[in-house]
Protein backbone atom coordinates (compact mmCIF):
# COMPACT_ATOMS: atom_id res chain seq x y z
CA UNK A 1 -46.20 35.64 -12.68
CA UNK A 2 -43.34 37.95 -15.24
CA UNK A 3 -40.61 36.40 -15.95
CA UNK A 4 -37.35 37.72 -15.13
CA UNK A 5 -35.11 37.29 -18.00
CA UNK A 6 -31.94 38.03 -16.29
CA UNK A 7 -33.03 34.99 -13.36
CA UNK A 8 -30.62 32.04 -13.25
CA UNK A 9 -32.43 29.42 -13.99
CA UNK A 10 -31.83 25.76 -12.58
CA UNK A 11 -30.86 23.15 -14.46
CA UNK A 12 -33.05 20.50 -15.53
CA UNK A 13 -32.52 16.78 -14.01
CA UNK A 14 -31.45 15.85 -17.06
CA UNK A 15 -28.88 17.99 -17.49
CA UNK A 16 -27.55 17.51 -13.76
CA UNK A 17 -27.60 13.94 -14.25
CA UNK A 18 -25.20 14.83 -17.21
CA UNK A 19 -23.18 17.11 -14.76
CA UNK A 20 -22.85 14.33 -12.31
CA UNK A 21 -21.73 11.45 -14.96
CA UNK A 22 -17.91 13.27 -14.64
CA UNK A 23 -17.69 11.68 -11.45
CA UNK A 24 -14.62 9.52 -10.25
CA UNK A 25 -14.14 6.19 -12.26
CA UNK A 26 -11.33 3.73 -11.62
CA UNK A 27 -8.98 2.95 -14.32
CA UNK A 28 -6.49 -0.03 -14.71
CA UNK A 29 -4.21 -0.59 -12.00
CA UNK A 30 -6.41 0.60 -9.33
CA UNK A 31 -5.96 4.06 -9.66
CA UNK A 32 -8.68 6.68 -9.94
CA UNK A 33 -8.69 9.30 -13.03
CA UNK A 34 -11.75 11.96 -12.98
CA UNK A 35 -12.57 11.64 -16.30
CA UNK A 36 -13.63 15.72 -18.06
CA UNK A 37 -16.73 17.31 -18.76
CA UNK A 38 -18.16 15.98 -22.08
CA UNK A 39 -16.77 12.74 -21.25
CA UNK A 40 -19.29 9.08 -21.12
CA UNK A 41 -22.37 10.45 -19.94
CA UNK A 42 -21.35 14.61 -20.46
CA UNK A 43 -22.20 17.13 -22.85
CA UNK A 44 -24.04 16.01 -26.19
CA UNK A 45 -23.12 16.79 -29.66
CA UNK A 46 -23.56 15.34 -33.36
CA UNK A 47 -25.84 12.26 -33.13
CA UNK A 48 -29.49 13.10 -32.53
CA UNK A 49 -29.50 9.32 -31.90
CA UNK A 50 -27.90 9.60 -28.22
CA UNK A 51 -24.66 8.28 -29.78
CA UNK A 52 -21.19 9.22 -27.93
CA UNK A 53 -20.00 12.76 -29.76
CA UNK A 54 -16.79 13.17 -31.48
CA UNK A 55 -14.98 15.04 -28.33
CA UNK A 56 -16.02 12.57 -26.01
CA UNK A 57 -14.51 9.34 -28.13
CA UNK A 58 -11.00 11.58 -28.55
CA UNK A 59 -10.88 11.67 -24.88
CA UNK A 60 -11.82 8.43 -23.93
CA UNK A 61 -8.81 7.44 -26.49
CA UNK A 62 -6.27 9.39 -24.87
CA UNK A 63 -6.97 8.29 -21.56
CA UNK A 64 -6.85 4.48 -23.14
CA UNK A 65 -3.24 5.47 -24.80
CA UNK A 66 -2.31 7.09 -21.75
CA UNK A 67 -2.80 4.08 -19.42
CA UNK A 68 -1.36 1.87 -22.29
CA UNK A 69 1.88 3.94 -21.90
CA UNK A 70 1.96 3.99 -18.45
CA UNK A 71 1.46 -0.14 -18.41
CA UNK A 72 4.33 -0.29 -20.76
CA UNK A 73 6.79 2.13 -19.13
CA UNK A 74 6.33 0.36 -15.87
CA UNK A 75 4.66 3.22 -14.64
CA UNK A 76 1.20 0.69 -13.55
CA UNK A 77 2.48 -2.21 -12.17
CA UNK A 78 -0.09 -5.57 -11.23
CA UNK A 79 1.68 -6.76 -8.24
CA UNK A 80 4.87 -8.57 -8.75
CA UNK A 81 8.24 -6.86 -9.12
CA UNK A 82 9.56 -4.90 -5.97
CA UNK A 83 11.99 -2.46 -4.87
CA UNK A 84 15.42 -2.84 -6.09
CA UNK A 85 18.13 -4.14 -4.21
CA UNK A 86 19.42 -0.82 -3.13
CA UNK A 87 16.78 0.19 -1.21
CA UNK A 88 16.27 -3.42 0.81
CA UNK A 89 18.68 -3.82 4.08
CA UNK A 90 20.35 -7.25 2.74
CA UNK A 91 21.91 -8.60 -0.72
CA UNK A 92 18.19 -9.25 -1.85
CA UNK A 93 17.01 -10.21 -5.24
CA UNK A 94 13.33 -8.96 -5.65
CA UNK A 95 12.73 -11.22 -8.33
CA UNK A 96 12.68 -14.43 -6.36
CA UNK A 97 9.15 -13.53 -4.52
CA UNK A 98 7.94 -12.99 -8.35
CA UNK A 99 8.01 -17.05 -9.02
CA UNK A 100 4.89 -16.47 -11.14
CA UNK A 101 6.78 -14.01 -13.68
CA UNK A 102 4.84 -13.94 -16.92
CA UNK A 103 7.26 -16.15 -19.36
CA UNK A 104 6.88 -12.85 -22.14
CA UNK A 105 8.80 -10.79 -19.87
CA UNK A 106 11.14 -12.92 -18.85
CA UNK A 107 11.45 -13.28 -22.96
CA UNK A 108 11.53 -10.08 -23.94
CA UNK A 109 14.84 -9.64 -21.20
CA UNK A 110 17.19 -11.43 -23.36
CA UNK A 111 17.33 -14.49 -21.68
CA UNK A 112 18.41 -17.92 -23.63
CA UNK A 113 15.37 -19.74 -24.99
CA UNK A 114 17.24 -22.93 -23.59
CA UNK A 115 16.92 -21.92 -19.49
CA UNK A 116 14.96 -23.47 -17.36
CA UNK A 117 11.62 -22.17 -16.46
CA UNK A 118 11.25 -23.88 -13.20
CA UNK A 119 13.78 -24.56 -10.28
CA UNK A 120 16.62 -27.21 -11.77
CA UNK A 121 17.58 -30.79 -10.27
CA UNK A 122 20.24 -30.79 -7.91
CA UNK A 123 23.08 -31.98 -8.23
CA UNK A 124 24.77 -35.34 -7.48
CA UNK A 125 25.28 -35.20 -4.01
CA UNK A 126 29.37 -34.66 -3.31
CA UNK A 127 30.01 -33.14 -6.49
CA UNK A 128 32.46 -30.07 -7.05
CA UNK A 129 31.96 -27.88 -10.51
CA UNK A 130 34.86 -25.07 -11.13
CA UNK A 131 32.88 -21.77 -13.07
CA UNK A 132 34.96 -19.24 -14.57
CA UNK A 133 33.32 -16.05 -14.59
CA UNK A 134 35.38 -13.86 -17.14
CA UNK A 135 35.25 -10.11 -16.63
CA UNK A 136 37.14 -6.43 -18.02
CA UNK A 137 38.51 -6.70 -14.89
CA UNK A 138 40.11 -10.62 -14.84
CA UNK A 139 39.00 -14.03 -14.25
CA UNK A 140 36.90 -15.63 -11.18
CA UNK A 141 37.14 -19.14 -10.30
CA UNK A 142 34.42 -20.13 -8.20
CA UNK A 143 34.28 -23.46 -6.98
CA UNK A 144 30.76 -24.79 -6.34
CA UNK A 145 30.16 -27.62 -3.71
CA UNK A 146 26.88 -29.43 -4.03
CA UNK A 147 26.74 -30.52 -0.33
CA UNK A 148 26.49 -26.98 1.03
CA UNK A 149 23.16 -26.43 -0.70
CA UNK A 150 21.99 -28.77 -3.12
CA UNK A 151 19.15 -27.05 -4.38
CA UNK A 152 20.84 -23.19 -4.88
CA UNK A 153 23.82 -25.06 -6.54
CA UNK A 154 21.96 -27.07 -8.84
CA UNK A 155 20.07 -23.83 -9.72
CA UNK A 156 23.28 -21.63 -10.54
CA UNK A 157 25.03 -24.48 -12.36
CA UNK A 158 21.77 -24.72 -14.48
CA UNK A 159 21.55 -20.71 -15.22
CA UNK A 160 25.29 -20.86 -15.94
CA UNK A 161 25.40 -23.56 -18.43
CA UNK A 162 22.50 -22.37 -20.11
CA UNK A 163 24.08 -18.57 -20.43
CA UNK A 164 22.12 -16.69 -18.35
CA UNK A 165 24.75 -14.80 -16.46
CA UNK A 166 26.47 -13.92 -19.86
CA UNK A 167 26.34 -10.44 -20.22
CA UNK A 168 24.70 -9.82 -16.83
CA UNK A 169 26.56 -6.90 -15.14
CA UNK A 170 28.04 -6.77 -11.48
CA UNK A 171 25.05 -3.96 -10.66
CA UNK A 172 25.49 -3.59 -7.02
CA UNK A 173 28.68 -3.03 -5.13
CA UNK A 174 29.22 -1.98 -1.42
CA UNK A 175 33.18 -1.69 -0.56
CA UNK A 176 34.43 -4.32 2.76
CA UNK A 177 31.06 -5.74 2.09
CA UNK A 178 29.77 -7.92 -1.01
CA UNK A 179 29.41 -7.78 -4.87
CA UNK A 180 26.19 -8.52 -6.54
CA UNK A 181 25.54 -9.78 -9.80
CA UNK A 182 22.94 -12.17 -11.62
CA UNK A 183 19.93 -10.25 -12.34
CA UNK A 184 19.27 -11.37 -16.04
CA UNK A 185 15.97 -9.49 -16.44
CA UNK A 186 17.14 -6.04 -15.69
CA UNK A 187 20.65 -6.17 -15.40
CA UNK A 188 21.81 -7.53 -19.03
CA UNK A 189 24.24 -5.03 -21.22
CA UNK A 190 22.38 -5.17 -23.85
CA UNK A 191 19.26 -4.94 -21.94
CA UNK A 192 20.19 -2.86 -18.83
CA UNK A 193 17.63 -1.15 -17.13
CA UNK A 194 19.11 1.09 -14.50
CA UNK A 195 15.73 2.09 -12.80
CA UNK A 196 15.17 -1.99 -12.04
CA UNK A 197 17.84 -3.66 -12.15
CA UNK A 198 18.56 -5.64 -9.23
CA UNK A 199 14.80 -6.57 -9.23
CA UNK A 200 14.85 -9.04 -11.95
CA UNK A 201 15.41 -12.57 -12.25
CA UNK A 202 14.62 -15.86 -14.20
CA UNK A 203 10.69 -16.23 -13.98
CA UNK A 204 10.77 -18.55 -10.89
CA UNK A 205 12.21 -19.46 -7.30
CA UNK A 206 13.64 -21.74 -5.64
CA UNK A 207 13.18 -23.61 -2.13
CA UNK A 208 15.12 -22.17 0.88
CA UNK A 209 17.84 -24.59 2.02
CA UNK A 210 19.75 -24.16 5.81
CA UNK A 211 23.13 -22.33 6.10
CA UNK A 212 25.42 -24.79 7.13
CA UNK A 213 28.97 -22.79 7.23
CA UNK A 214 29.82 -19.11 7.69
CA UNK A 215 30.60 -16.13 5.51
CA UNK A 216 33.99 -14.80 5.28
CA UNK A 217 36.10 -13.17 2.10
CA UNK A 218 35.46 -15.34 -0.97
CA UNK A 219 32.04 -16.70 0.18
CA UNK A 220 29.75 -17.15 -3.11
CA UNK A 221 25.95 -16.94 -1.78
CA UNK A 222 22.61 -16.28 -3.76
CA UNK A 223 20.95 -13.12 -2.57
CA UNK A 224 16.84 -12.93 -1.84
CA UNK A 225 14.35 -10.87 -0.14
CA UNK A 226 12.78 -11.37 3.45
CA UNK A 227 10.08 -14.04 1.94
CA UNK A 228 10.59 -17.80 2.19
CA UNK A 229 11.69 -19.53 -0.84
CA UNK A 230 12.49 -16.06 -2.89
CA UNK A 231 16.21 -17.22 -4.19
CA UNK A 232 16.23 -16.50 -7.94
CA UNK A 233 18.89 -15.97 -9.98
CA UNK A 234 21.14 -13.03 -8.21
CA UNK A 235 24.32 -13.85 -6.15
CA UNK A 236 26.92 -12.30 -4.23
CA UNK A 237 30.55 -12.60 -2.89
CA UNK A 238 31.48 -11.40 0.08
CA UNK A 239 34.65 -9.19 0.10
CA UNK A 240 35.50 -9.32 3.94
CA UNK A 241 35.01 -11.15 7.00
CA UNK A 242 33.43 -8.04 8.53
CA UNK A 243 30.68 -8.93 6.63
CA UNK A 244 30.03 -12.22 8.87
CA UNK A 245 28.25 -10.03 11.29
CA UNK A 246 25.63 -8.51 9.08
CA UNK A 247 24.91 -11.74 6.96
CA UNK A 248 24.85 -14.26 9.68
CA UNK A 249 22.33 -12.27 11.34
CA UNK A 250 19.74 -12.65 8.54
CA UNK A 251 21.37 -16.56 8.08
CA UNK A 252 19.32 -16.85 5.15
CA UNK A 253 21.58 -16.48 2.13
CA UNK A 254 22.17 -20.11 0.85
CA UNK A 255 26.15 -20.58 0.73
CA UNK A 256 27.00 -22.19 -2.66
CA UNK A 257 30.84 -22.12 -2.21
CA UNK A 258 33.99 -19.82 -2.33
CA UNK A 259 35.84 -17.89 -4.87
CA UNK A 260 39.26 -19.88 -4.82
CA UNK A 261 41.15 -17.47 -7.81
CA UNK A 262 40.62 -14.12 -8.49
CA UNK A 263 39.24 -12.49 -5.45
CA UNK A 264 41.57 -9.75 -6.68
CA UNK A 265 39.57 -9.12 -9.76
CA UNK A 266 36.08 -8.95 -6.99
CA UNK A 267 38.35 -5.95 -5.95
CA UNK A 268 39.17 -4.07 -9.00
CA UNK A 269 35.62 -4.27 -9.63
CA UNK A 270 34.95 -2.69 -5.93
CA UNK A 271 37.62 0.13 -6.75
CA UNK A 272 35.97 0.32 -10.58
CA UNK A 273 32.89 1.39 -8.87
CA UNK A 274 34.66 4.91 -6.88
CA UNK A 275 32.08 4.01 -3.81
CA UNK A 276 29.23 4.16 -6.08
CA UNK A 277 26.46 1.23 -4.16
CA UNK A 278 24.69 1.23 -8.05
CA UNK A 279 27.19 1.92 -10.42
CA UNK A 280 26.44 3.82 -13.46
CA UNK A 281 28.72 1.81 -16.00
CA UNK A 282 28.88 -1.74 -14.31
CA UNK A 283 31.09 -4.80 -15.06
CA UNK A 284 29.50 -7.10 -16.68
CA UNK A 285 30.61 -10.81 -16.70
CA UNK A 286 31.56 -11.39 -20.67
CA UNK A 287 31.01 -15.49 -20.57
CA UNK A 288 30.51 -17.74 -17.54
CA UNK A 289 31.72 -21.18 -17.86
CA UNK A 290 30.82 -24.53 -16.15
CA UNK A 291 33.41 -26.80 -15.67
CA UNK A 292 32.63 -31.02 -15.32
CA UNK A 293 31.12 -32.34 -11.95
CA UNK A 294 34.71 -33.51 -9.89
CA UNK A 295 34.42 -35.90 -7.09
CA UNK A 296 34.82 -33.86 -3.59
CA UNK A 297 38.32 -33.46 -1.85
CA UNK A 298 38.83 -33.82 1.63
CA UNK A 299 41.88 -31.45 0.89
CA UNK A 300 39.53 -28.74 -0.48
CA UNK A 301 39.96 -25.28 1.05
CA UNK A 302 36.93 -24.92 3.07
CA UNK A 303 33.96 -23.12 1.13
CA UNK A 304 33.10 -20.07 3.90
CA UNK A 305 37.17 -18.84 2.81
CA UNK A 306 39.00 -17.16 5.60
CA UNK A 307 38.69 -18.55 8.83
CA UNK A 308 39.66 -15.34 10.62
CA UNK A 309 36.91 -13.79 13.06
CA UNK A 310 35.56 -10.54 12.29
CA UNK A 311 36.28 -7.56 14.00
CA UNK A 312 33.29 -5.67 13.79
CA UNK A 313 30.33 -5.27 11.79
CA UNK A 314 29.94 -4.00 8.73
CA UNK A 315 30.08 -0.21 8.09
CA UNK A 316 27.63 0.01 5.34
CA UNK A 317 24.29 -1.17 6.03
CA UNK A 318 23.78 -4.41 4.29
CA UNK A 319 21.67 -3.80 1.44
């Protein structure tokens, strides 16, 4: 039979089998990339030995820098982590769930050497500690009772005394609602990460304790997410007894006592945010300072603040 010159001709196996080696492979982070003609397996050149050709080992290095980018920017992320606060429906600190936190991040965030890795010793039972938290703004004196919730308040005495919060900003603010601060991974000044922050925390959590009083103005409480035991290093203080409604519905937020001076400065930094939720230059707290263990007084103000009812719920949706 002639030949045809101008026939298409098939391909031979061996070249469809090169074709078909293009095909879909996964790449880190369980993602799919369809790697381009002339990749592993594609279109031969240079070695007559069957070697990879120059073309194919430049794109099988981009795709490795690529993917090493997008590990570093955050862009690939192997489990962990978590939404930031903002977009949960209560004061939640991501970071809590992430108890097994690689300690090189946790590093790399700024965080004192001298912290603890692991959730603290509570404190004596009965004791009272004062912590000043000094901002722009003013001074807050928070007084911390060890009987409300042993565990939390051994845990924020320990962060505090150790520096953590130093630094840390104020990064979430919701007006007739709460203040949040804490997160020492994402939300340091000389570390802030505005894309994560409220997502960060120490490296580990701690053990969910019962709420044994109520919210109301002045009410210090360490924020989580919905999972058991996710408390990390994030707290919050409540700005009005409308915001009883919306927190002792969730009853989850372990109360570690009340802000008894400067609840005027947790306003300025309310009006400092102009109704911003995630403000875009945050107070920060400049140095937080533990005071020594007191023995309890049955004169104390009581820890919850106010006793006044709410009147309604909160406006904003608690986030």
């Amino acid at each position: 039979m002639s030949s045809d010159p101008n026939r298409p001709r098939p391909r031979s196996s061996k070249k469809r089998r090169a074709v078909q080696s293009g095909a879909t492979r996964p790449t880190g982070g369980g993602q799919s990339r369809r790697l381009a003609q002339g990749g592993a397996g594609g279109v031969r050149g240079g070695s007559a030995s069957g070697g990879l050709s120059t073309a194919t080992l430049a794109v099988i290095a981009i795709v490795v820098f690529a993917i090493g980018v997008a590990l570093a920017g955050g862009a690939i992320k192997f489990g962990g982590g978590g939404a930031a606060a903002a977009a949960s429906v209560s004061p939640a600190d991501s970071a809590g769930a992430g108890a097994s936190a690689v300690a090189s991040v946790v590093a790399g965030a700024g965080i004192p050497a001298s912290c603890p890795k692991a959730q603290p010793a509570a404190p004596k039972a009965g004791s009272t500690n004062v912590v000043t938290i000094d901002t722009p703004k003013g001074t807050i004196e928070i007084t911390l009772k060890s009987d409300l919730s042993p565990i939390a308040v051994g845990n924020f005495l320990a962060l505090a005394s150790c520096g953590y919060y130093d630094n840390v900003v104020f990064h979430r603010v919701v007006p007739d609602f709460v203040i949040q601060g804490g997160d020492g991974q994402y939300g340091r000044t000389t570390t802030f990460d505005a894309s994560r922050v409220g997502s960060g925390g120490p490296g580990y959590a701690i053990q969910d304790e019962p709420v044994t009083t109520q919210y109301s103005r002045g009410t210090v409480a360490m924020a989580r997410t919905a999972a058991p035991n996710s408390v990390g290093s994030q707290f919050f203080i409540v700005l009005s007894d409308n915001a009883r409604t919306a927190l002792a519905n969730a009853n989850t937020y372990q109360i570690i006592g009340s802000v008894t001076k400067g609840m005027e400065v947790a306003d300025a930094i309310t009006v400092a945010a102009g109704g911003v939720e995630i403000p875009p230059q945050p107070i920060p707290m400049t140095k937080v300072t533990v005071g020594p263990a007191v023995a309890a007084s049955p004169d104390a103000p009581s820890p919850g603040g106010s006793s006044s009812h709410a009147t309604s719920p909160p406006s904003p949706s608690p986030s």
